[in-house]
C-alpha atoms as a PDB file:
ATOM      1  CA  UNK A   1      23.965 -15.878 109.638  1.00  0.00           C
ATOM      2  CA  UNK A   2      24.268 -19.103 111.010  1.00  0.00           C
ATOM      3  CA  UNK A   3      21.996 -22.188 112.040  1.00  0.00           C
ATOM      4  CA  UNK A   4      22.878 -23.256 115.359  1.00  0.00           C
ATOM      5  CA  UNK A   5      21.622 -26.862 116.581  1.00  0.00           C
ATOM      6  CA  UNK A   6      20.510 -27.600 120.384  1.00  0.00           C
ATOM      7  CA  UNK A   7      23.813 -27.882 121.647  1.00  0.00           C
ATOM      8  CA  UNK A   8      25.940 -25.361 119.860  1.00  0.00           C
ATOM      9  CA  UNK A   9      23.363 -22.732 120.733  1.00  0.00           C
ATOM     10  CA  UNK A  10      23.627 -23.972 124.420  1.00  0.00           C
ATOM     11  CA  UNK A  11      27.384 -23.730 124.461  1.00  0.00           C
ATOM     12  CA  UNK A  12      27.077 -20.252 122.824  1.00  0.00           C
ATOM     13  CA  UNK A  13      24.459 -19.280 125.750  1.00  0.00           C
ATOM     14  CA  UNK A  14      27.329 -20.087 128.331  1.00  0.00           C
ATOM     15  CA  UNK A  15      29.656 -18.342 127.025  1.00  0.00           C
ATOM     16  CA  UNK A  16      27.286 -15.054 126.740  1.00  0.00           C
ATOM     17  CA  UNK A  17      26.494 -16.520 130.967  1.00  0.00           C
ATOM     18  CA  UNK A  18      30.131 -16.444 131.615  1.00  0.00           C
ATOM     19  CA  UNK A  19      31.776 -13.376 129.848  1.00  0.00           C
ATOM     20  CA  UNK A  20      32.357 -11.394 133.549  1.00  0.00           C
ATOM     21  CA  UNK A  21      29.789  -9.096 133.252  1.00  0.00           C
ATOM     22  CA  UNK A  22      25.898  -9.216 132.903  1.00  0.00           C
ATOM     23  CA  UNK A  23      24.636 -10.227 129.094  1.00  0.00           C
ATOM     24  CA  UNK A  24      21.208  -9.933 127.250  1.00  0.00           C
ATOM     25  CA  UNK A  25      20.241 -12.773 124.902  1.00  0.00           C
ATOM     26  CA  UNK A  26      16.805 -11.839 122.686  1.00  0.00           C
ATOM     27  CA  UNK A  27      15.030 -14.935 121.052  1.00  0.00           C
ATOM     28  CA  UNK A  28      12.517 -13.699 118.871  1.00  0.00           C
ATOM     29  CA  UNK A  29      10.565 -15.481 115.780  1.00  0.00           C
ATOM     30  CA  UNK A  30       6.499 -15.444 114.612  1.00  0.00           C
ATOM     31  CA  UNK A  31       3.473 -16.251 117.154  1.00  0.00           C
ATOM     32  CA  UNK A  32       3.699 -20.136 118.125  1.00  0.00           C
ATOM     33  CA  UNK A  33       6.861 -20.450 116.422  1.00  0.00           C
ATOM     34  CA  UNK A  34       8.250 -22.079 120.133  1.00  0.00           C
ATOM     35  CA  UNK A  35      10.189 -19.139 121.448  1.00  0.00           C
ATOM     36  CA  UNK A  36       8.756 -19.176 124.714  1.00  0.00           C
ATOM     37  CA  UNK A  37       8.754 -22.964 125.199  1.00  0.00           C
ATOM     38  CA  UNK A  38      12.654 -22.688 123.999  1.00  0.00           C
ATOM     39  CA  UNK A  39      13.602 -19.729 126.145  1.00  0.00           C
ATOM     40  CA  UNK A  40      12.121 -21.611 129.123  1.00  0.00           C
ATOM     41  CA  UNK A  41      13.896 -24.298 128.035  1.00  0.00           C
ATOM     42  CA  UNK A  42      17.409 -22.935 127.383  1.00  0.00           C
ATOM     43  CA  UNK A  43      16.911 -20.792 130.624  1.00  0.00           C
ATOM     44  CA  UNK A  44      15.899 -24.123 132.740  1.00  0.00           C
ATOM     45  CA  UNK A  45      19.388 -26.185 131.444  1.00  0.00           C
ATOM     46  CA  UNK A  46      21.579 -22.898 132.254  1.00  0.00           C
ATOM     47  CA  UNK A  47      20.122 -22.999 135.601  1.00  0.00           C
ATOM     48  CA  UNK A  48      20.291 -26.524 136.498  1.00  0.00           C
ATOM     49  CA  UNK A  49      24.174 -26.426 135.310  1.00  0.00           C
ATOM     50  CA  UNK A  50      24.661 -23.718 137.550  1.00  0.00           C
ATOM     51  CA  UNK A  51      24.536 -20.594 135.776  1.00  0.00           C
ATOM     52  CA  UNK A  52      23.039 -17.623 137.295  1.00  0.00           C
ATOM     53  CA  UNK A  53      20.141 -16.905 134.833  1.00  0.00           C
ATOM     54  CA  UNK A  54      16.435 -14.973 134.437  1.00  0.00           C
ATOM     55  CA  UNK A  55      14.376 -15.352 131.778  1.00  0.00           C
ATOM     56  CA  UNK A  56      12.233 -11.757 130.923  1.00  0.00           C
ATOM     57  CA  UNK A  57       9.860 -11.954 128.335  1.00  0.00           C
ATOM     58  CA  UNK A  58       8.648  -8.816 126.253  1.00  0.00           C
ATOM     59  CA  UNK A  59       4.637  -9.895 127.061  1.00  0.00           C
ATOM     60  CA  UNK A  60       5.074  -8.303 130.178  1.00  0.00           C
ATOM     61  CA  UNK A  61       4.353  -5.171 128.383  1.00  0.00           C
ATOM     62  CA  UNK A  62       1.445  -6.125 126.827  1.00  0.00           C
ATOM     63  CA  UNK A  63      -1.707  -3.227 127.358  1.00  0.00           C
ATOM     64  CA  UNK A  64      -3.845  -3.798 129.884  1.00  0.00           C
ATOM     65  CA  UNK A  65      -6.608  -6.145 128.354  1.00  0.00           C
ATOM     66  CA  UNK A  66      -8.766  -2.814 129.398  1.00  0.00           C
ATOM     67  CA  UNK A  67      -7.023  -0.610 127.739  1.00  0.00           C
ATOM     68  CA  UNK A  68      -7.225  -2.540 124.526  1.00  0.00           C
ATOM     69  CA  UNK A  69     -10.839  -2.366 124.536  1.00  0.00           C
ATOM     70  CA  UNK A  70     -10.801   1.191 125.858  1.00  0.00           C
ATOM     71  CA  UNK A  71      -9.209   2.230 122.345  1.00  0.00           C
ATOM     72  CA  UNK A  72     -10.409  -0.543 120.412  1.00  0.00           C
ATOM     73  CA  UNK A  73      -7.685  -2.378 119.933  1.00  0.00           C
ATOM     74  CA  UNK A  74      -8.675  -5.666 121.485  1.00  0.00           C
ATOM     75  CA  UNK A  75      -9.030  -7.572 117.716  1.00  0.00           C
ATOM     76  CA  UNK A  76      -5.376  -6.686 116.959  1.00  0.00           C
ATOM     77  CA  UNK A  77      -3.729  -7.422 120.832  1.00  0.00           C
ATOM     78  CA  UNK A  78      -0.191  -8.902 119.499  1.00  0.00           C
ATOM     79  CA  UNK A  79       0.729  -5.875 117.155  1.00  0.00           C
ATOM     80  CA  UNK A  80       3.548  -3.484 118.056  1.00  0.00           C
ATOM     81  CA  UNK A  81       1.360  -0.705 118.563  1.00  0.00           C
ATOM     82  CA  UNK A  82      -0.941  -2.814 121.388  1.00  0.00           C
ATOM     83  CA  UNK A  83       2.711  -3.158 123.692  1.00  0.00           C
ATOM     84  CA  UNK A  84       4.521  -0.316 125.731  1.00  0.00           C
ATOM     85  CA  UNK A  85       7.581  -0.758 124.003  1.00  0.00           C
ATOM     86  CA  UNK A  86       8.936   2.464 125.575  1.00  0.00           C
ATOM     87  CA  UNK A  87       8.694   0.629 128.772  1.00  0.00           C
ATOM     88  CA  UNK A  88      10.379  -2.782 127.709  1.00  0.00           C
ATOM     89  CA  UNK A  89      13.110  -0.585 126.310  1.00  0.00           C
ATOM     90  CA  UNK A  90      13.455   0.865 129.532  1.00  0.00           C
ATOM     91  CA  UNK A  91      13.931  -2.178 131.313  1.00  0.00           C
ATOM     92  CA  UNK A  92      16.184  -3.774 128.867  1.00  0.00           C
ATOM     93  CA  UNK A  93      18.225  -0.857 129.258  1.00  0.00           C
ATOM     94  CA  UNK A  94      18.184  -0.697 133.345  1.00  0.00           C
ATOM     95  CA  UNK A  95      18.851  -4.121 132.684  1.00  0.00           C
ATOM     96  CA  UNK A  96      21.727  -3.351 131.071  1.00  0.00           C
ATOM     97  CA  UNK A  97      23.512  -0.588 132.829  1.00  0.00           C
ATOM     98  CA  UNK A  98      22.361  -1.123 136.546  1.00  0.00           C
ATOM     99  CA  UNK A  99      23.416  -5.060 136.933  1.00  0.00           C
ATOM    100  CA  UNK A 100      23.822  -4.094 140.406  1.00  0.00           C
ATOM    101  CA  UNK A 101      20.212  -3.520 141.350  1.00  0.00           C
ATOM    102  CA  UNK A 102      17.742  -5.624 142.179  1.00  0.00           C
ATOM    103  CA  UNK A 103      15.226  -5.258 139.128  1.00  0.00           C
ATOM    104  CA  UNK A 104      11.597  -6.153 139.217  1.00  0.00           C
ATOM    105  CA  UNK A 105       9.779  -7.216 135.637  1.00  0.00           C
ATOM    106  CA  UNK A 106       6.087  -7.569 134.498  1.00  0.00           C
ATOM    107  CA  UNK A 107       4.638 -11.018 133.226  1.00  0.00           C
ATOM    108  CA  UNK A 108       2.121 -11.568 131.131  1.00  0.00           C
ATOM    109  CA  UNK A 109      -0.733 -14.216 132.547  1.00  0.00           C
ATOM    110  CA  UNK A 110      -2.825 -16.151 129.042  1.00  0.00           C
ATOM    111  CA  UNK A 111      -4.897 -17.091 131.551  1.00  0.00           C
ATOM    112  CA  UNK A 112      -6.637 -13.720 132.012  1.00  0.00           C
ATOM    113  CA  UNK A 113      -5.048 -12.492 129.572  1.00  0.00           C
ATOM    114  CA  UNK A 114      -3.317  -9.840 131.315  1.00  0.00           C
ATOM    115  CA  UNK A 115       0.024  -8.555 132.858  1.00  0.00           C
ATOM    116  CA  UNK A 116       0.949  -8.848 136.556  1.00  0.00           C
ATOM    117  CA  UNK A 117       3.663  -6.421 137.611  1.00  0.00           C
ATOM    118  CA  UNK A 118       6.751  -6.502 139.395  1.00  0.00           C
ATOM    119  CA  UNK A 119       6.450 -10.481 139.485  1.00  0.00           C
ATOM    120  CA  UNK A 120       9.815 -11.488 137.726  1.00  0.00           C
ATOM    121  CA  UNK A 121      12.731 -10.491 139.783  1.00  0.00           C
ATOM    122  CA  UNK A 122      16.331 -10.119 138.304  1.00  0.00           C
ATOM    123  CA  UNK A 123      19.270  -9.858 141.136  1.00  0.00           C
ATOM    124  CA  UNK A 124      22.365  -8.551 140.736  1.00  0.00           C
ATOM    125  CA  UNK A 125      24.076 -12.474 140.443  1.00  0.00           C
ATOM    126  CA  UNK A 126      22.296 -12.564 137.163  1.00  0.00           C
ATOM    127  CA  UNK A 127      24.830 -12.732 134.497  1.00  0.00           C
ATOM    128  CA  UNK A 128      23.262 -13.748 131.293  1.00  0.00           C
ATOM    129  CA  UNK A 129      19.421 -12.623 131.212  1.00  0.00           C
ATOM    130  CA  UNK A 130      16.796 -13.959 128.257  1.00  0.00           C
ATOM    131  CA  UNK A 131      13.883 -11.902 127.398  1.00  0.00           C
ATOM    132  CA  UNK A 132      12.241 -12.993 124.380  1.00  0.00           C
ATOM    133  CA  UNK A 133       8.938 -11.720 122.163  1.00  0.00           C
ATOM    134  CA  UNK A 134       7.782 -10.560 118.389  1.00  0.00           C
ATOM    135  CA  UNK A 135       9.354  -7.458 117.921  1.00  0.00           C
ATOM    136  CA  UNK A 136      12.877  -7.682 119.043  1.00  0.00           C
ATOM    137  CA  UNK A 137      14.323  -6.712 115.788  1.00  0.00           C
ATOM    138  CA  UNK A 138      11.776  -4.533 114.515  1.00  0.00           C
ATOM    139  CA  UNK A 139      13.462  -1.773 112.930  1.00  0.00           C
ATOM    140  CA  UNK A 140      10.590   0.667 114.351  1.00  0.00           C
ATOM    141  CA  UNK A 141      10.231   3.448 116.891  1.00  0.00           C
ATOM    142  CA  UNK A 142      10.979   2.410 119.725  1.00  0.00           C
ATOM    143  CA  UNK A 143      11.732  -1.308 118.968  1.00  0.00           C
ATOM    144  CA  UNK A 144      14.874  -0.144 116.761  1.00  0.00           C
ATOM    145  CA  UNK A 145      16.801   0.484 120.302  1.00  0.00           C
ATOM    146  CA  UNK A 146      16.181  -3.027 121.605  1.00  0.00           C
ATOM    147  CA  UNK A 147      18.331  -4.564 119.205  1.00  0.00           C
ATOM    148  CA  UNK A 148      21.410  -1.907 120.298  1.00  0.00           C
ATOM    149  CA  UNK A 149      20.805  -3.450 123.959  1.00  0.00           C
ATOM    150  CA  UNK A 150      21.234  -6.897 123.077  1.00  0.00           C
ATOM    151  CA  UNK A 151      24.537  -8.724 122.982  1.00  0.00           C
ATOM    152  CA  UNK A 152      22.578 -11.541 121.154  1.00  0.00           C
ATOM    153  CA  UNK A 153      19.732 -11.800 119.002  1.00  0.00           C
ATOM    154  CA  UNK A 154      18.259 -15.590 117.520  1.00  0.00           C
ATOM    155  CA  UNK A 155      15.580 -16.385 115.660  1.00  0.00           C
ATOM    156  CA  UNK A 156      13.230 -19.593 116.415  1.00  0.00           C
ATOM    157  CA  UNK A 157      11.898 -20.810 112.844  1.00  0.00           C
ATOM    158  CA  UNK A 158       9.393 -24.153 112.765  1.00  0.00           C
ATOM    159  CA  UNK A 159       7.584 -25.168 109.602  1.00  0.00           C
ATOM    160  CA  UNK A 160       4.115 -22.943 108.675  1.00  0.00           C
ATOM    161  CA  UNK A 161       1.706 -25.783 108.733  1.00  0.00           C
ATOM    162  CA  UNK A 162       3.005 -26.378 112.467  1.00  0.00           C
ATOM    163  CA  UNK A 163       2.735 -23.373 113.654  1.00  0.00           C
ATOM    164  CA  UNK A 164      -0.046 -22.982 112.014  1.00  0.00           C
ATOM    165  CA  UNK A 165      -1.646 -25.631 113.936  1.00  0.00           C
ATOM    166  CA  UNK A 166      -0.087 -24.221 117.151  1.00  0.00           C
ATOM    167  CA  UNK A 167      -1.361 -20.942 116.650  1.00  0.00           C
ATOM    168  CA  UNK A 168      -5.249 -22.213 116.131  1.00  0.00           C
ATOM    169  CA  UNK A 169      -4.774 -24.812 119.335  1.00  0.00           C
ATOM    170  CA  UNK A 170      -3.667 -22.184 121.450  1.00  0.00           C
ATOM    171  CA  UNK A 171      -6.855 -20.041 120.309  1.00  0.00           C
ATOM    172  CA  UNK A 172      -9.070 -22.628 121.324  1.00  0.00           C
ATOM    173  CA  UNK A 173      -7.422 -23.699 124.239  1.00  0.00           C
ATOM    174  CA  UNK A 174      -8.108 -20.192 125.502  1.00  0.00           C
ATOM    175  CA  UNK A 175     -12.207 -20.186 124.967  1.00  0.00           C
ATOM    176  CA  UNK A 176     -12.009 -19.064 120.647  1.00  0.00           C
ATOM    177  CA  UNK A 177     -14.789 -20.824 118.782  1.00  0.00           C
ATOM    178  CA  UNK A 178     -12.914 -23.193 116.043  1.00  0.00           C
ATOM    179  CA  UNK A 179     -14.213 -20.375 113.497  1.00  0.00           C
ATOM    180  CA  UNK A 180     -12.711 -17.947 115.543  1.00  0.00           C
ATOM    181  CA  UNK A 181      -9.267 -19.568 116.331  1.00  0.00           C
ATOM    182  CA  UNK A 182      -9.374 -19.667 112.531  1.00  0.00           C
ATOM    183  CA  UNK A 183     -10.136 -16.425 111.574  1.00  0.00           C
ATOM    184  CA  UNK A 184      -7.602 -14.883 114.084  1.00  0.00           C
ATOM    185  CA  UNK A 185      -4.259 -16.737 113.066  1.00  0.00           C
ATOM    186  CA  UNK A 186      -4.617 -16.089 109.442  1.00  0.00           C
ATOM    187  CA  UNK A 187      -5.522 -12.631 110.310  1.00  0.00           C
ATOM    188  CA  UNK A 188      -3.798 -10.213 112.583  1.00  0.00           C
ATOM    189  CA  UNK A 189      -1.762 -12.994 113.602  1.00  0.00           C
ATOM    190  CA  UNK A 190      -0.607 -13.896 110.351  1.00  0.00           C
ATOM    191  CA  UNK A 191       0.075  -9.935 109.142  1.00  0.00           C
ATOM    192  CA  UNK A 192       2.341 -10.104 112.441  1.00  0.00           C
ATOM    193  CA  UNK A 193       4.087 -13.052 111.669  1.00  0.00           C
ATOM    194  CA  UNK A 194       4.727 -11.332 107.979  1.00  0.00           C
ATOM    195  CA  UNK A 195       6.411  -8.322 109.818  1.00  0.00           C
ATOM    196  CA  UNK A 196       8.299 -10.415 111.906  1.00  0.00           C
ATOM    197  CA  UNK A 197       9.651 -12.920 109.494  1.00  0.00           C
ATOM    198  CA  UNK A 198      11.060  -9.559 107.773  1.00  0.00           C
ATOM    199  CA  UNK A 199      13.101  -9.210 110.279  1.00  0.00           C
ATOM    200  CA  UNK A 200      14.601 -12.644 110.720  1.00  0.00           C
ATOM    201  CA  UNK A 201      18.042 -11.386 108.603  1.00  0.00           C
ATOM    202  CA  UNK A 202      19.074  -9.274 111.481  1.00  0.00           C
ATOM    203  CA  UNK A 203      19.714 -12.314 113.835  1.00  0.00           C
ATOM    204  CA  UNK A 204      22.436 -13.378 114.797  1.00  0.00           C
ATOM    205  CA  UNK A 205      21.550 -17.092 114.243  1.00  0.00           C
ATOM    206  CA  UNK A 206      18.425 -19.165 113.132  1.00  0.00           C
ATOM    207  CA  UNK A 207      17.100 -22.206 115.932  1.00  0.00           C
ATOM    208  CA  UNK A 208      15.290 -24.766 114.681  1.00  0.00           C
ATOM    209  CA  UNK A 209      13.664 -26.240 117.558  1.00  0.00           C
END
């Protein structure tokens, strides 16, 4: 596996953008890690050099914050069992195999903490789509089939400490006590970043933001 710096992953993202025919590139890696700040990033550059480019992350399948409750499941929200992966399979694989239609993808809002449908659209110019989230690798019912629908597959690795510190900010930032924020990244987050960090061998290539 290799290590790819800023610009040789960017050159290897427009080659996937150019190849003829409609590519999906996963970025995956541990909660605050930087995926989705990279993603936009990498998807931001493709566009403003004139690639045809949409950026789909897996929080758009994220349970309703309702539901969560419903079956008590609220502490936990960021496990694989608290996402319809069934349905982000779907759509990786419509995706996929029906380039020619126009496709319509769910985004996940932090500020209420909930998903907003159909508010990410994907036309058929789009050659290289990004989608990126926890679980891409997983080797799990259903998350096993994502990886078989990606042509690409990186993980985003940053120091502990820092993300660490990310993880707690971003607790508080959203209304978590300091005890709270505490208690909640060296908890379920942290037994989610263990299961994901398992799975970092099955990239294709590390980024090191």
């Amino acid at each position: 596996m290799q290590t790819l710096d800023s610009a040789a992953a960017y050159d290897r993202a427009v080659e996937l953008a150019t190849r003829g025919r409609r590519q999906i590139l996963g970025i995956t890696g541990a909660p605050a890690a930087g995926k989705s700040t990279y993603a936009e990033q990498l998807a931001a550059k493709l566009a403003a050099d004139g690639h045809q480019v949409a950026l789909v992350p897996m929080d758009g399948y994220h349970l309703a914050q309702s539901v969560l409750e419903e079956l008590g499941l609220a502490d936990v929200k960021g496990a694989p069992h608290t996402f319809d992966g069934h349905g982000f399979v779907a759509l990786l694989r419509r995706l996929k195999e029906s380039p020619d239609e126009q496709i319509w993808a769910p985004r996940f809002d932090r500020s209420i903490e909930d998903s907003i449908a159909a508010s990410i659209g994907v036309p058929p110019a789009v050659t290289l789509v990004l989608t990126e989230g926890n679980y891409l690798l997983l080797d799990e019912p259903p998350w096993t089939t994502v990886r078989t629908l990606l042509d690409q597959c990186w993980y985003v690795e940053v120091p502990e400490a820092l993300r660490h510190a990310r993880l707690e900010a971003r607790h508080r930032a959203f209304g978590r006590s300091r005890e709270e924020a505490h208690e909640r990244t060296y908890g379920s987050d942290e037994r989610n970043a263990h299961l994901i960090a398992a799975t970092a061998p099955a990239a294709d290539a590390i980024i090191r933001p």
